[in-house]
PDB file of N, CA and C in Angstrom:
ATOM      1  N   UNK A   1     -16.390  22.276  90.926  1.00  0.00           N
ATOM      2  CA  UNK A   1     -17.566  22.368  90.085  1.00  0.00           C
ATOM      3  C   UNK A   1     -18.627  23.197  90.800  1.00  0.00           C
ATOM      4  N   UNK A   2     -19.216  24.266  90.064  1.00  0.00           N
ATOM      5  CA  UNK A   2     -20.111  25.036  90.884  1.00  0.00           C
ATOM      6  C   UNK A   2     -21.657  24.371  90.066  1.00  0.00           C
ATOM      7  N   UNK A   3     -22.562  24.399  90.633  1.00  0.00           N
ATOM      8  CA  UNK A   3     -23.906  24.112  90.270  1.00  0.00           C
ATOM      9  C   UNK A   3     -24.686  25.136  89.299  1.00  0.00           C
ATOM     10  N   UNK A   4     -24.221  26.056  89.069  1.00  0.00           N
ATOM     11  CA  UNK A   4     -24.545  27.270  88.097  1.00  0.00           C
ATOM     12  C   UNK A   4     -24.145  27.328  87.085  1.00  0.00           C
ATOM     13  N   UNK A   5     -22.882  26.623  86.892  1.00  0.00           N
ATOM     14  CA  UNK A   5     -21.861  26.301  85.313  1.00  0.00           C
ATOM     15  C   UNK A   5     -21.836  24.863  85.043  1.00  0.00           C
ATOM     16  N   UNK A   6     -21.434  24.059  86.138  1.00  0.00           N
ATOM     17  CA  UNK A   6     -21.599  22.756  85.579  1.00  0.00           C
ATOM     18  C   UNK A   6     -19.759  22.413  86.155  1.00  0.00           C
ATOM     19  N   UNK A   7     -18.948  23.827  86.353  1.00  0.00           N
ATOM     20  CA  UNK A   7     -17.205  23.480  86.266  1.00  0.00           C
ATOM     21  C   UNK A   7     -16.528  23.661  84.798  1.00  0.00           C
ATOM     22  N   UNK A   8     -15.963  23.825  84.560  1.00  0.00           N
ATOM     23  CA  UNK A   8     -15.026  23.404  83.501  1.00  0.00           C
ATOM     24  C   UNK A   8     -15.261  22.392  82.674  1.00  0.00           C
ATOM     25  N   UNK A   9     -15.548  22.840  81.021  1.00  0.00           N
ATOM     26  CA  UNK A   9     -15.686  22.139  80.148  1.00  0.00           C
ATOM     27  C   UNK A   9     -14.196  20.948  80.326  1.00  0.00           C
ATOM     28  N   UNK A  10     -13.243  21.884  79.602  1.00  0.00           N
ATOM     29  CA  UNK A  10     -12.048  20.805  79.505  1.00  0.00           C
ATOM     30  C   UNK A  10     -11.246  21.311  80.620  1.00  0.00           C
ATOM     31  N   UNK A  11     -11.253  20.861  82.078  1.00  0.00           N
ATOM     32  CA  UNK A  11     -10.352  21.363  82.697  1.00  0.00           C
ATOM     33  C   UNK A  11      -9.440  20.411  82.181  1.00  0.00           C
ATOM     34  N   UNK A  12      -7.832  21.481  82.746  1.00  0.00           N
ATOM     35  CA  UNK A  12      -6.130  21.377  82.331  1.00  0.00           C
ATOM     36  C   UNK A  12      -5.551  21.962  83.780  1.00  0.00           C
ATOM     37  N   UNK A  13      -4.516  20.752  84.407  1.00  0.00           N
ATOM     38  CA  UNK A  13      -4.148  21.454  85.101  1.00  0.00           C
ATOM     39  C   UNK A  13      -3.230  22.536  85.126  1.00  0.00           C
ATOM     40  N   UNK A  14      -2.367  22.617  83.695  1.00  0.00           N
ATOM     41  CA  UNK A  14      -1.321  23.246  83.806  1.00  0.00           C
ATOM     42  C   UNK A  14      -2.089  24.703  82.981  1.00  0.00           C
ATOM     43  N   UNK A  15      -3.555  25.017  83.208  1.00  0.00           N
ATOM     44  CA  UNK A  15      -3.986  25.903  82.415  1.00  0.00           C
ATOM     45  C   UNK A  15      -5.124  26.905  83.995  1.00  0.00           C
ATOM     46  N   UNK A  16      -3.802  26.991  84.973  1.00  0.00           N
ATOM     47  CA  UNK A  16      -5.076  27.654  86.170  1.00  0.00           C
ATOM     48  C   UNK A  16      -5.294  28.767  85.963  1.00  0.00           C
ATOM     49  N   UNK A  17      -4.364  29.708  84.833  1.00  0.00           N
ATOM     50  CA  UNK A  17      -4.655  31.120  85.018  1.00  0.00           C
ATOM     51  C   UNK A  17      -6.019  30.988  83.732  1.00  0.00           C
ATOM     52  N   UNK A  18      -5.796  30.597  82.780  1.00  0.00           N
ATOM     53  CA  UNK A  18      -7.084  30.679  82.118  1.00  0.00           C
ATOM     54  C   UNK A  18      -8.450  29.320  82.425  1.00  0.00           C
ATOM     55  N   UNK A  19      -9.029  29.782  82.616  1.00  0.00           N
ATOM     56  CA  UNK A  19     -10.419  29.062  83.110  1.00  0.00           C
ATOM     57  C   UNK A  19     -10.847  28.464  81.760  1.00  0.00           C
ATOM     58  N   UNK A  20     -10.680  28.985  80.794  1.00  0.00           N
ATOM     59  CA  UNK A  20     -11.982  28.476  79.266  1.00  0.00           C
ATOM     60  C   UNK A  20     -13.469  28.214  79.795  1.00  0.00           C
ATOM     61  N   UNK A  21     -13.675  27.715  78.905  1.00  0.00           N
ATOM     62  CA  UNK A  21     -15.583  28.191  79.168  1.00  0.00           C
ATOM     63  C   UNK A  21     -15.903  26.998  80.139  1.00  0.00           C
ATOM     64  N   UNK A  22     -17.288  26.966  80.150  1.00  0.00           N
ATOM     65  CA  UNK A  22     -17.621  26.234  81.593  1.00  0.00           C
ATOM     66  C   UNK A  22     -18.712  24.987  80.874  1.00  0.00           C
ATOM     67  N   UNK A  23     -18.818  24.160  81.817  1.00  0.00           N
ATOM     68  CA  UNK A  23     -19.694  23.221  80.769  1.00  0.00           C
ATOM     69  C   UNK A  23     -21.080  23.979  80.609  1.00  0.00           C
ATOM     70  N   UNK A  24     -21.611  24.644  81.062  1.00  0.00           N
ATOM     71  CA  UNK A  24     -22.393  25.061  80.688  1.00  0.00           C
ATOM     72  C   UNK A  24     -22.757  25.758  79.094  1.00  0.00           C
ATOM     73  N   UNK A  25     -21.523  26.682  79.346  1.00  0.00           N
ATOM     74  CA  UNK A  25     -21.070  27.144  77.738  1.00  0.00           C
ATOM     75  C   UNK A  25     -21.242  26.215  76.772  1.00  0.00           C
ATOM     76  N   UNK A  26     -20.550  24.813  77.371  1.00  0.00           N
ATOM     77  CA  UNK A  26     -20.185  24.058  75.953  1.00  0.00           C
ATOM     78  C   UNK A  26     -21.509  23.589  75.383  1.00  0.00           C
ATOM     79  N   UNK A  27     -22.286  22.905  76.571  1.00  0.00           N
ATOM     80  CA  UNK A  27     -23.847  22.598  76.535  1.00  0.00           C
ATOM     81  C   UNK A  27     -24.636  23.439  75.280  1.00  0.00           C
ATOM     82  N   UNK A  28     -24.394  24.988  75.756  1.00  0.00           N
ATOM     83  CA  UNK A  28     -25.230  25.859  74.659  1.00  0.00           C
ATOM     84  C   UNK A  28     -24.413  26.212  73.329  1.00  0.00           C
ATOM     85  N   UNK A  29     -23.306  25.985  73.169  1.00  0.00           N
ATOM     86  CA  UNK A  29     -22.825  26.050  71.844  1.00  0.00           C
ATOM     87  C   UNK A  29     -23.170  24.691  71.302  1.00  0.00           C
ATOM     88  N   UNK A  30     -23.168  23.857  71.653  1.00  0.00           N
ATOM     89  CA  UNK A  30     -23.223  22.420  71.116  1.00  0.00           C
ATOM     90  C   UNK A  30     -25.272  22.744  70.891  1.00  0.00           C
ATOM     91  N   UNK A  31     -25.410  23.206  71.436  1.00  0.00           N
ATOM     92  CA  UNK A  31     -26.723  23.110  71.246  1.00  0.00           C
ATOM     93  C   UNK A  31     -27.256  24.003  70.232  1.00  0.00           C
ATOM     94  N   UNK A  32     -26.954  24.931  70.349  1.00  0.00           N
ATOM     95  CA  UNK A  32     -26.577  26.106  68.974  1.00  0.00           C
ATOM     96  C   UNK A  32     -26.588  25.450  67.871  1.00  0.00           C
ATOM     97  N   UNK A  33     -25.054  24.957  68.034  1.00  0.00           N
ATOM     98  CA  UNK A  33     -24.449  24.400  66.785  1.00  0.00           C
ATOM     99  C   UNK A  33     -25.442  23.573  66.033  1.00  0.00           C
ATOM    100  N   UNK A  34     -26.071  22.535  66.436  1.00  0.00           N
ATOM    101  CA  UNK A  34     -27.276  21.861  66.048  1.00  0.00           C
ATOM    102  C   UNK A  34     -28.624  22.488  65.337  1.00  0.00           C
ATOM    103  N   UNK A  35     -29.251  23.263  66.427  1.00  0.00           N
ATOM    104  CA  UNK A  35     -30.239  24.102  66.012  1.00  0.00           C
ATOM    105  C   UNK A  35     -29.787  24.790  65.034  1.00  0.00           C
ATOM    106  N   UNK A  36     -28.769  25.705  64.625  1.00  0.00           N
ATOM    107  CA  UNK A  36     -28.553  26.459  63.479  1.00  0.00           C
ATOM    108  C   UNK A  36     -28.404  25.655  62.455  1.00  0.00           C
ATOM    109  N   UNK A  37     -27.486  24.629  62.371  1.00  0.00           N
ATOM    110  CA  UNK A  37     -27.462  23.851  61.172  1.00  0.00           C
ATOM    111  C   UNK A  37     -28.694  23.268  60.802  1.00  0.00           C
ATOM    112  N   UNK A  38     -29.399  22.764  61.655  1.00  0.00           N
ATOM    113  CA  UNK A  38     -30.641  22.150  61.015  1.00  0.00           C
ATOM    114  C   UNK A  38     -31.455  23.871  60.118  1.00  0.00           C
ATOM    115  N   UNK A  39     -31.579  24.842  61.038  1.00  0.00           N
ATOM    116  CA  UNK A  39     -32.224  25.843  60.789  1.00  0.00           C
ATOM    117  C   UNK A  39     -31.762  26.498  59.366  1.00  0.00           C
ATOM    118  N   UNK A  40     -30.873  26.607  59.002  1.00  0.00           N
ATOM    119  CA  UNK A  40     -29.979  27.188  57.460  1.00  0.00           C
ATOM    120  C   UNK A  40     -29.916  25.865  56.666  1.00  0.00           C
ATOM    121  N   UNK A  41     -30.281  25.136  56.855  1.00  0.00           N
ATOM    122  CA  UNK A  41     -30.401  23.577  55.550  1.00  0.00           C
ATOM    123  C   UNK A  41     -32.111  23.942  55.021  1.00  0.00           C
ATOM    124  N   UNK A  42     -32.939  24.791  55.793  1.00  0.00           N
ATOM    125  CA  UNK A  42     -34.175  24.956  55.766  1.00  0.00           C
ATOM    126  C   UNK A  42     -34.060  25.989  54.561  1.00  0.00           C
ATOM    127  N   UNK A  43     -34.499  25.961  53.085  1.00  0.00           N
ATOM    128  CA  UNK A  43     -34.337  26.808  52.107  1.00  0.00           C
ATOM    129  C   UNK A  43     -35.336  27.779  52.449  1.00  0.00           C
ATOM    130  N   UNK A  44     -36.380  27.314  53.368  1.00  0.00           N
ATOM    131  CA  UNK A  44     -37.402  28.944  53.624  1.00  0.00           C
ATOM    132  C   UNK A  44     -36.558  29.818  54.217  1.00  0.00           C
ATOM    133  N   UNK A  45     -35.706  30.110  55.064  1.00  0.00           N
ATOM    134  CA  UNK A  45     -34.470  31.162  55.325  1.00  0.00           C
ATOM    135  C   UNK A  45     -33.907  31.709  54.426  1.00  0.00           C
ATOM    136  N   UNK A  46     -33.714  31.031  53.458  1.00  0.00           N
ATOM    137  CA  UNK A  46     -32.519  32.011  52.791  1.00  0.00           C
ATOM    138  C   UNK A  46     -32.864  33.136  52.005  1.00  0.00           C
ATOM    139  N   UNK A  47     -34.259  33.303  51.771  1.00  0.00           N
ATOM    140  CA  UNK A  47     -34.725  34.972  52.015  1.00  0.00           C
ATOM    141  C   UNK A  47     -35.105  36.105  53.475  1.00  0.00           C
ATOM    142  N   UNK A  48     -34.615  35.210  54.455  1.00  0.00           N
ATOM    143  CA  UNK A  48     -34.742  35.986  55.503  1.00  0.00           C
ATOM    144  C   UNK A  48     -34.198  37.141  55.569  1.00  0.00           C
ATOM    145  N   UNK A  49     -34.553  38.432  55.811  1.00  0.00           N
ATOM    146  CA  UNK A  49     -34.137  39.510  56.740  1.00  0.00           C
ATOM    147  C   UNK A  49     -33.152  39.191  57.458  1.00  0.00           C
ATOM    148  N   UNK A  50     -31.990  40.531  57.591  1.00  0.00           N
ATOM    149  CA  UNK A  50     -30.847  40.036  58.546  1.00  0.00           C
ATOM    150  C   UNK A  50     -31.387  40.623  59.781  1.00  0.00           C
ATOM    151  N   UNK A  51     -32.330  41.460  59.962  1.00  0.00           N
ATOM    152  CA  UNK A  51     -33.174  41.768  61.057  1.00  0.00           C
ATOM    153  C   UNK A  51     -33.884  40.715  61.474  1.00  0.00           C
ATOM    154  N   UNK A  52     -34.481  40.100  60.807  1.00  0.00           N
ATOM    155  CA  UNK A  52     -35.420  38.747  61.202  1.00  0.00           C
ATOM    156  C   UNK A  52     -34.330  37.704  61.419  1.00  0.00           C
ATOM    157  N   UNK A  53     -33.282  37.425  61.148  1.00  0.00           N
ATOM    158  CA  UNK A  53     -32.587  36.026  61.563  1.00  0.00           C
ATOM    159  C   UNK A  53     -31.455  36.714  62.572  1.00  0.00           C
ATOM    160  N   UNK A  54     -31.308  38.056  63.177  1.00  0.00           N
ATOM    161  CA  UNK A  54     -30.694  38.399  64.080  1.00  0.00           C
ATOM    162  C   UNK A  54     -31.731  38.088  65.171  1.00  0.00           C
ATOM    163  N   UNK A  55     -33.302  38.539  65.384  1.00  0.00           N
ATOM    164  CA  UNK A  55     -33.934  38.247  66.062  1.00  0.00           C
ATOM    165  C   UNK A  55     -34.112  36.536  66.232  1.00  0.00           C
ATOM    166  N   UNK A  56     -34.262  35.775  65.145  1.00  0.00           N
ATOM    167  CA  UNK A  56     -34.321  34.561  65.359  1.00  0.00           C
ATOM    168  C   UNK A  56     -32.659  34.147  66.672  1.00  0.00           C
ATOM    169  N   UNK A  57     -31.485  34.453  65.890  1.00  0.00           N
ATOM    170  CA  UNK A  57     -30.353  34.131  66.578  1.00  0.00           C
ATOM    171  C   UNK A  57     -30.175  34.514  68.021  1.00  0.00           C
ATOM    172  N   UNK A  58     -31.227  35.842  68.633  1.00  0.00           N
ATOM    173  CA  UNK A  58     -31.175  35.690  70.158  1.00  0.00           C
ATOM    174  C   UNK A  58     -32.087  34.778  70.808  1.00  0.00           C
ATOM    175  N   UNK A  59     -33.412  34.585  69.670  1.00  0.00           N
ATOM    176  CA  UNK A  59     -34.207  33.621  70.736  1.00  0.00           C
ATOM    177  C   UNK A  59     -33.405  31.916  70.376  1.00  0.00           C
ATOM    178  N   UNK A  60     -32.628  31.765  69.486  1.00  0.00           N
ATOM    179  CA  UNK A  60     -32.267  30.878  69.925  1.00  0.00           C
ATOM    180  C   UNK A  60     -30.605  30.859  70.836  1.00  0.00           C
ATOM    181  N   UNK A  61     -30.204  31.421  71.067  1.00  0.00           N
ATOM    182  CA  UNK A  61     -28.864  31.728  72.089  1.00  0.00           C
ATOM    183  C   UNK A  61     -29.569  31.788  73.369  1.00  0.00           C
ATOM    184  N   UNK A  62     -30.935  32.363  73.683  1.00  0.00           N
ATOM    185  CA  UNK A  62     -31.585  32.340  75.259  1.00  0.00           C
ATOM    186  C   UNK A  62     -32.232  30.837  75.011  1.00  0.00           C
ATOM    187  N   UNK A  63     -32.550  30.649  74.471  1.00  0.00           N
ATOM    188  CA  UNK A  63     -33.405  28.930  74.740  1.00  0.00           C
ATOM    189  C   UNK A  63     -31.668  27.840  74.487  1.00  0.00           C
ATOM    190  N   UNK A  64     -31.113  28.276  74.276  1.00  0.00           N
ATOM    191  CA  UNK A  64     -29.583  27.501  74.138  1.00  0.00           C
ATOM    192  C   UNK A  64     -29.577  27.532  75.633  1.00  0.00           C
ATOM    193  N   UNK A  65     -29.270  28.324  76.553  1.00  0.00           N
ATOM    194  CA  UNK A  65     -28.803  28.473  77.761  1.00  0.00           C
ATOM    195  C   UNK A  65     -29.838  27.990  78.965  1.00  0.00           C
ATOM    196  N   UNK A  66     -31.281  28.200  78.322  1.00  0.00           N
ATOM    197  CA  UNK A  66     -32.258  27.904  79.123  1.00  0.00           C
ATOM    198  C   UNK A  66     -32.630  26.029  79.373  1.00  0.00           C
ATOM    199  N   UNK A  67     -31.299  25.634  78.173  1.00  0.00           N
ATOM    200  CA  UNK A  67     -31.647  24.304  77.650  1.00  0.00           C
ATOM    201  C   UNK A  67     -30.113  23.538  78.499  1.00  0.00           C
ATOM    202  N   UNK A  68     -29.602  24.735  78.397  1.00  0.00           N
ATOM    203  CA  UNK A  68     -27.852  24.652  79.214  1.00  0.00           C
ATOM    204  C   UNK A  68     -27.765  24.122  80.467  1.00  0.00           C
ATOM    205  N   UNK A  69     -28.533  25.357  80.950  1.00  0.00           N
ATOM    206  CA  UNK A  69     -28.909  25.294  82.478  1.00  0.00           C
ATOM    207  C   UNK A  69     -29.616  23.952  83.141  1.00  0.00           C
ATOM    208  N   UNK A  70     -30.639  23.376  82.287  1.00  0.00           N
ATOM    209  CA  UNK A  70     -31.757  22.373  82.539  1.00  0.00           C
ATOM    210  C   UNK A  70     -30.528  20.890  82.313  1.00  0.00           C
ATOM    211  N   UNK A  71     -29.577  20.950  81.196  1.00  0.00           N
ATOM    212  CA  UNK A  71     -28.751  19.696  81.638  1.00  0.00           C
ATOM    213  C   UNK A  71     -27.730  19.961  82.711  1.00  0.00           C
ATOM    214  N   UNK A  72     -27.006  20.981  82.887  1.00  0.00           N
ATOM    215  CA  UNK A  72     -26.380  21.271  83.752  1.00  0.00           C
ATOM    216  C   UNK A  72     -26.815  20.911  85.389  1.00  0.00           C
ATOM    217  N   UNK A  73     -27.837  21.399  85.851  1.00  0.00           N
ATOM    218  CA  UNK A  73     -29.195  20.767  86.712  1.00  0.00           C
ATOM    219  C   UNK A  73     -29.235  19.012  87.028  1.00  0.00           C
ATOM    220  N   UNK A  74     -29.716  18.841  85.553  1.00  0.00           N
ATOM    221  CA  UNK A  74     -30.240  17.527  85.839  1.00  0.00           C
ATOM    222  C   UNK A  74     -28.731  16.409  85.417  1.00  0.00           C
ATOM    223  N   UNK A  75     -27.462  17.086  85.132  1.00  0.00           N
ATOM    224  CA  UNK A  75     -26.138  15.941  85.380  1.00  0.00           C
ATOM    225  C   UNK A  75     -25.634  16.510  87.168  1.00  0.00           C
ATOM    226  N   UNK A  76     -26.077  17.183  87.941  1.00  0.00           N
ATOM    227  CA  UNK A  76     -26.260  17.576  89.087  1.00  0.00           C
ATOM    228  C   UNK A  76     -26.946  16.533  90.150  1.00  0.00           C
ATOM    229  N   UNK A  77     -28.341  16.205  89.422  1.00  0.00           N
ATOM    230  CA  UNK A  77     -28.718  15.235  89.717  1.00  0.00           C
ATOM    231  C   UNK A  77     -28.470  14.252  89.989  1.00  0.00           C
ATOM    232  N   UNK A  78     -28.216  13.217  88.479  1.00  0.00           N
ATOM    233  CA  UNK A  78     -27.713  12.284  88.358  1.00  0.00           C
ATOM    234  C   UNK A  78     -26.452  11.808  89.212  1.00  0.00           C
ATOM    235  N   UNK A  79     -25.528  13.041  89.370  1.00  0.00           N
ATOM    236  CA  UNK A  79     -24.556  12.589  90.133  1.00  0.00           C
ATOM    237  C   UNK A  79     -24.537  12.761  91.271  1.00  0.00           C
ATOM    238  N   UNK A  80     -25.391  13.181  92.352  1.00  0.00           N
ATOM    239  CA  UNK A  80     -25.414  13.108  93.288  1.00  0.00           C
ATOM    240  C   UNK A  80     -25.822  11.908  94.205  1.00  0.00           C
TER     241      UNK A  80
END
């Protein structure tokens, strides 16, 4: 486990040549996943700009990771 990823979401041992994503990854898709769904149930979007909800979709993919990083960190913590 490195302190920058978190290690391996689902490590497998019989899977060493492929790595798959890291918990960190999973952290910000799961976190994604949330924020967007709540965000598209919101009927003020669905006249959005695909320019305006492409810009929305990076600030939320950098605050996903910035949110990644901060549990990744603090289960660092905890388990130490």
């Amino acid at each position: 486990m490195t302190k920058e990823t978190g290690g391996q979401a689902f490590p497998h041992e019989n899977h060493l040549s492929h790595r798959g994503m890291t918990l960190r990854d999973y952290f910000a898709a799961r976190y994604m996943q949330a924020v967007c769904s709540a965000i598209l149930t919101e009927s003020k979007f669905a006249q959005t700009s695909e320019e305006d909800m492409f810009r929305l979709l990076q600030s939320i993919c950098a605050t996903a990771y910035l949110t990644a990083d901060l549990m990744v960190e603090e289960r660092a913590v905890k388990n130490d």
